[in-house]
C-alpha atoms as a PDB file:
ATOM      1  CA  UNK A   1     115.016 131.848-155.316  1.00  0.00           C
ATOM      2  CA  UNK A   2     114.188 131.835-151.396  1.00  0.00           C
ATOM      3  CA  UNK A   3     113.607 135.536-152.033  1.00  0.00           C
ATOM      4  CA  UNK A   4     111.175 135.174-155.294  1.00  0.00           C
ATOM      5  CA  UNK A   5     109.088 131.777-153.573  1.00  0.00           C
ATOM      6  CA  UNK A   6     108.874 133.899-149.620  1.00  0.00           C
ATOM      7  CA  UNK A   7     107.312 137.014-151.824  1.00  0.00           C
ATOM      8  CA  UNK A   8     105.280 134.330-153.740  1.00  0.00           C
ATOM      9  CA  UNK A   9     103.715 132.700-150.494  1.00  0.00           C
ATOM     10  CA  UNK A  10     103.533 136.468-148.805  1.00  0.00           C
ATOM     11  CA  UNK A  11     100.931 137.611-152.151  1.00  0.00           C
ATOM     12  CA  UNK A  12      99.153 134.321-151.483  1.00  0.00           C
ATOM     13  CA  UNK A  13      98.593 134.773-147.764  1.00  0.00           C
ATOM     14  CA  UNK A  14      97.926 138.608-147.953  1.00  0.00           C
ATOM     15  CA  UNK A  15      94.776 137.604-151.161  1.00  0.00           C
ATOM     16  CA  UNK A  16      93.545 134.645-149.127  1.00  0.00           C
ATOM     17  CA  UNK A  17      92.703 136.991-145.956  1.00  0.00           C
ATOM     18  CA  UNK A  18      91.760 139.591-148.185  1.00  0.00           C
ATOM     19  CA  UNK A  19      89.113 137.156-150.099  1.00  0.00           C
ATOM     20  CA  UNK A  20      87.358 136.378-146.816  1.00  0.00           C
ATOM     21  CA  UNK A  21      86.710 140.279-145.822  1.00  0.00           C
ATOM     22  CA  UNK A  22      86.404 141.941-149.330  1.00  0.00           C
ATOM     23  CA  UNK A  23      83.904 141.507-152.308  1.00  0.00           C
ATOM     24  CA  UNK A  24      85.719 139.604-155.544  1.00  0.00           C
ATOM     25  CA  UNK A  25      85.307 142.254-157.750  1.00  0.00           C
ATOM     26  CA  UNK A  26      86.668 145.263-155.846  1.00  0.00           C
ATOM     27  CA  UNK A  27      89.598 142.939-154.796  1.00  0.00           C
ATOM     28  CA  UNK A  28      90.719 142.015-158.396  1.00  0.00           C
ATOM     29  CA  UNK A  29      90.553 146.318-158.918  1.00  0.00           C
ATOM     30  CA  UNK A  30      93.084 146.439-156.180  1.00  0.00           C
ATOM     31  CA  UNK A  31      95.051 143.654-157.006  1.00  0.00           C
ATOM     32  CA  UNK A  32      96.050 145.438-160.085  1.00  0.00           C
ATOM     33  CA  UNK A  33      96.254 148.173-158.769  1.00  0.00           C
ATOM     34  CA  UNK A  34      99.123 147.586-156.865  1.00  0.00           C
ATOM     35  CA  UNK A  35     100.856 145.083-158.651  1.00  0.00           C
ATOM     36  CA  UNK A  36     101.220 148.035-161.146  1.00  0.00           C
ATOM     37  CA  UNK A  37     102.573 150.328-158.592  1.00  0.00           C
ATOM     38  CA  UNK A  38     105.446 147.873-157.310  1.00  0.00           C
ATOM     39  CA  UNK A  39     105.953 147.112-160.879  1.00  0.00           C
ATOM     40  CA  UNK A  40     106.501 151.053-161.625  1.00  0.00           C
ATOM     41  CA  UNK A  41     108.180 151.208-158.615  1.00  0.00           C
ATOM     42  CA  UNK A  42     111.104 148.346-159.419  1.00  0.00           C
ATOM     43  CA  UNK A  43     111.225 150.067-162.819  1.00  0.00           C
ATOM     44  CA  UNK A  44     111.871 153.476-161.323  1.00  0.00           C
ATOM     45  CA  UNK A  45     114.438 151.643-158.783  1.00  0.00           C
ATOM     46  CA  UNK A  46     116.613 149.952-161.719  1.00  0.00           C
ATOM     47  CA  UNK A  47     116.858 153.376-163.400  1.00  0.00           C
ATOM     48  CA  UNK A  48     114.336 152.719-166.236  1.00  0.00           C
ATOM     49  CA  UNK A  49     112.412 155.965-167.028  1.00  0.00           C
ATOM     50  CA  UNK A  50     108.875 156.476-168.440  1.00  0.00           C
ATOM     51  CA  UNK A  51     108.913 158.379-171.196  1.00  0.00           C
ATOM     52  CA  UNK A  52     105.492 160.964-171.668  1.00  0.00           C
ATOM     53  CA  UNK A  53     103.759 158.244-173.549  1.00  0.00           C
ATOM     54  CA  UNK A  54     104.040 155.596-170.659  1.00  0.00           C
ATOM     55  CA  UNK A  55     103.430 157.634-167.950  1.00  0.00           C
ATOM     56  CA  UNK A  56     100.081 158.735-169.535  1.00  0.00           C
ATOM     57  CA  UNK A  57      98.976 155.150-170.275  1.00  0.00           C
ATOM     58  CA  UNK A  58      99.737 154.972-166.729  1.00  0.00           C
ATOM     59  CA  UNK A  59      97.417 157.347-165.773  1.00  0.00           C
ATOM     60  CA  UNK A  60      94.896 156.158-168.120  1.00  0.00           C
ATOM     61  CA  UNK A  61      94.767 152.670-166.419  1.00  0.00           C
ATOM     62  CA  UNK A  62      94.872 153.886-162.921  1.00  0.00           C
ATOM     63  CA  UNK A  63      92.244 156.068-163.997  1.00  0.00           C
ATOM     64  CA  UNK A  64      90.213 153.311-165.405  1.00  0.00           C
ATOM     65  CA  UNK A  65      90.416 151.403-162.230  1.00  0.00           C
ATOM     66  CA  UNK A  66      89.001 154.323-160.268  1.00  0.00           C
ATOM     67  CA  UNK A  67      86.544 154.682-162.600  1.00  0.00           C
ATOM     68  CA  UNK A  68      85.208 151.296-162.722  1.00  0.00           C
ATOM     69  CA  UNK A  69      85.623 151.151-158.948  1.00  0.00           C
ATOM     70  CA  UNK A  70      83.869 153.886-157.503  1.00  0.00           C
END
């Protein structure tokens, strides 16, 4: 629980400088951006595997975001 509530309060911190330096909507782009990176990369940790389908949806959102972002 320590664990879960520091990495809680460390997201917080890290958005609330972030807010003050970076416009709203490019920040929410990143945000989920790499909350779906650490969430592939936990999955990939635990041994769960993507099959072809989910990686491609994968790439499909990441490609979104740099679409929408650039």
């Amino acid at each position: 629980m320590v664990l879960i509530g520091t990495g809680f309060a460390a997201a917080m911190q890290a958005e609330i400088v972030l807010m003050r330096g970076i416009d709203l909507g490019v920040l929410y782009l990143l945000i989920i951006a790499i909350e779906t990176l650490i969430v592939l990369s936990y999955a990939f940790f635990i041994g769960e595997g993507l099959d072809m389908k989910e990686a491609a949806g994968g790439v499909l959102i990441l490609a979104g975001l740099a679409v929408v972002s650039a």
